[in-house]
Protein backbone atom coordinates (compact mmCIF):
# COMPACT_ATOMS: atom_id res chain seq x y z
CA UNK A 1 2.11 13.25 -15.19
CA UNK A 2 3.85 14.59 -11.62
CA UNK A 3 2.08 13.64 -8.64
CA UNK A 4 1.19 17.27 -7.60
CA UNK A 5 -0.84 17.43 -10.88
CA UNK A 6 -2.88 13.65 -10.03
CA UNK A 7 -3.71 14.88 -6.45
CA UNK A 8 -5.43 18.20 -7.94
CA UNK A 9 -8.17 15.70 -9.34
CA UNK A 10 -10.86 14.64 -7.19
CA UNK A 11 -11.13 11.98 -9.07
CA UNK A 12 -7.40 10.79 -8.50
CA UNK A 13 -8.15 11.34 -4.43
CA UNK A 14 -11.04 9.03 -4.64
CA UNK A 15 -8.68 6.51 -6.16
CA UNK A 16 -6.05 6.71 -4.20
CA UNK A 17 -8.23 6.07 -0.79
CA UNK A 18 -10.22 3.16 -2.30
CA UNK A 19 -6.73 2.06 -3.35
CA UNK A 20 -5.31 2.51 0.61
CA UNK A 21 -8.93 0.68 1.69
CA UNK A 22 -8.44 -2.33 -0.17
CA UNK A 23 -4.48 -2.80 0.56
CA UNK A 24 -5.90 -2.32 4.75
CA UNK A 25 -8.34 -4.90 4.41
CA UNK A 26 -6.09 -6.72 2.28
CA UNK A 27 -3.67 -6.17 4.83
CA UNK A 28 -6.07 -7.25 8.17
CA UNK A 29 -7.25 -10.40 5.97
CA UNK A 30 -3.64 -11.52 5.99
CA UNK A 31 -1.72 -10.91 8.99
CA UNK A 32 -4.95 -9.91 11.65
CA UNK A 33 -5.78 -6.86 12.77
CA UNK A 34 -3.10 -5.72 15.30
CA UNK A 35 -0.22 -5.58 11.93
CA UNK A 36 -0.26 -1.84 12.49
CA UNK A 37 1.35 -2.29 16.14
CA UNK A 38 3.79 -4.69 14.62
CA UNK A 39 2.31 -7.88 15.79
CA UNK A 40 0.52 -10.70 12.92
CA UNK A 41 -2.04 -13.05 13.83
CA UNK A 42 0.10 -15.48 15.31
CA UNK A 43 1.03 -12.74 17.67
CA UNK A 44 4.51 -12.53 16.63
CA UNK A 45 6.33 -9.82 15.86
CA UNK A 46 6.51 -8.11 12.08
CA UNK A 47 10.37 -7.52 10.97
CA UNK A 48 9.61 -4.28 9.06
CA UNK A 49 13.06 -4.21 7.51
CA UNK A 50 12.25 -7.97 6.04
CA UNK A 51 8.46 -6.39 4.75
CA UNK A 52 10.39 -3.69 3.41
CA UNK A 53 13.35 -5.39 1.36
CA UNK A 54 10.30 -7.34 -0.01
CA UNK A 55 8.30 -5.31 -1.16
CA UNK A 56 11.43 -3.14 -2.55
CA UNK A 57 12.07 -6.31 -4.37
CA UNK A 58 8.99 -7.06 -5.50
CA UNK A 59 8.30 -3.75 -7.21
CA UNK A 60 10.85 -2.58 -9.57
CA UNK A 61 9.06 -0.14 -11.53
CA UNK A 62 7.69 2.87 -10.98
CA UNK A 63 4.53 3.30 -9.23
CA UNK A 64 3.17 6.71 -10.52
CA UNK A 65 3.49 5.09 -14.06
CA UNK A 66 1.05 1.80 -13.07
CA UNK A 67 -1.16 4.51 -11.44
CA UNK A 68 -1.21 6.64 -13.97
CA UNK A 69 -2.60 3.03 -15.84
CA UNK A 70 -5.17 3.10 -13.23
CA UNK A 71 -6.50 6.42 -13.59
């Protein structure tokens, strides 16, 4: 199903910002609250292009089909 066609469900919104909720707190549980400005709980700096390459290799699939899954 294309994307434009799972935001048009109000359902699929409500999803997608528990979804964003849980991978924040997620998020603040793990590296502290101040991540967002690039600094973790040891208040040393985040190398974004390391999170990045990690996550990139971490995830080969595609995401729309596991949230379609979810849906």
């Amino acid at each position: 199903m294309p994307l434009a066609a799972l935001l048009k469900n109000p359902q699929t919104l409500q999803k997608l910002e528990e979804m964003f909720l849980l991978q924040k707190k997620l998020n603040d549980d793990t590296n502290g609250t101040n991540w967002e400005l690039g600094i973790n709980k040891y208040d040393k700096e985040i190398n974004w292009l390391r999170c990045i390459h990690m996550e990139v290799a971490e995830h080969r699939f595609n995401p729309m089909e596991t949230l379609e899954k979810y849906l």
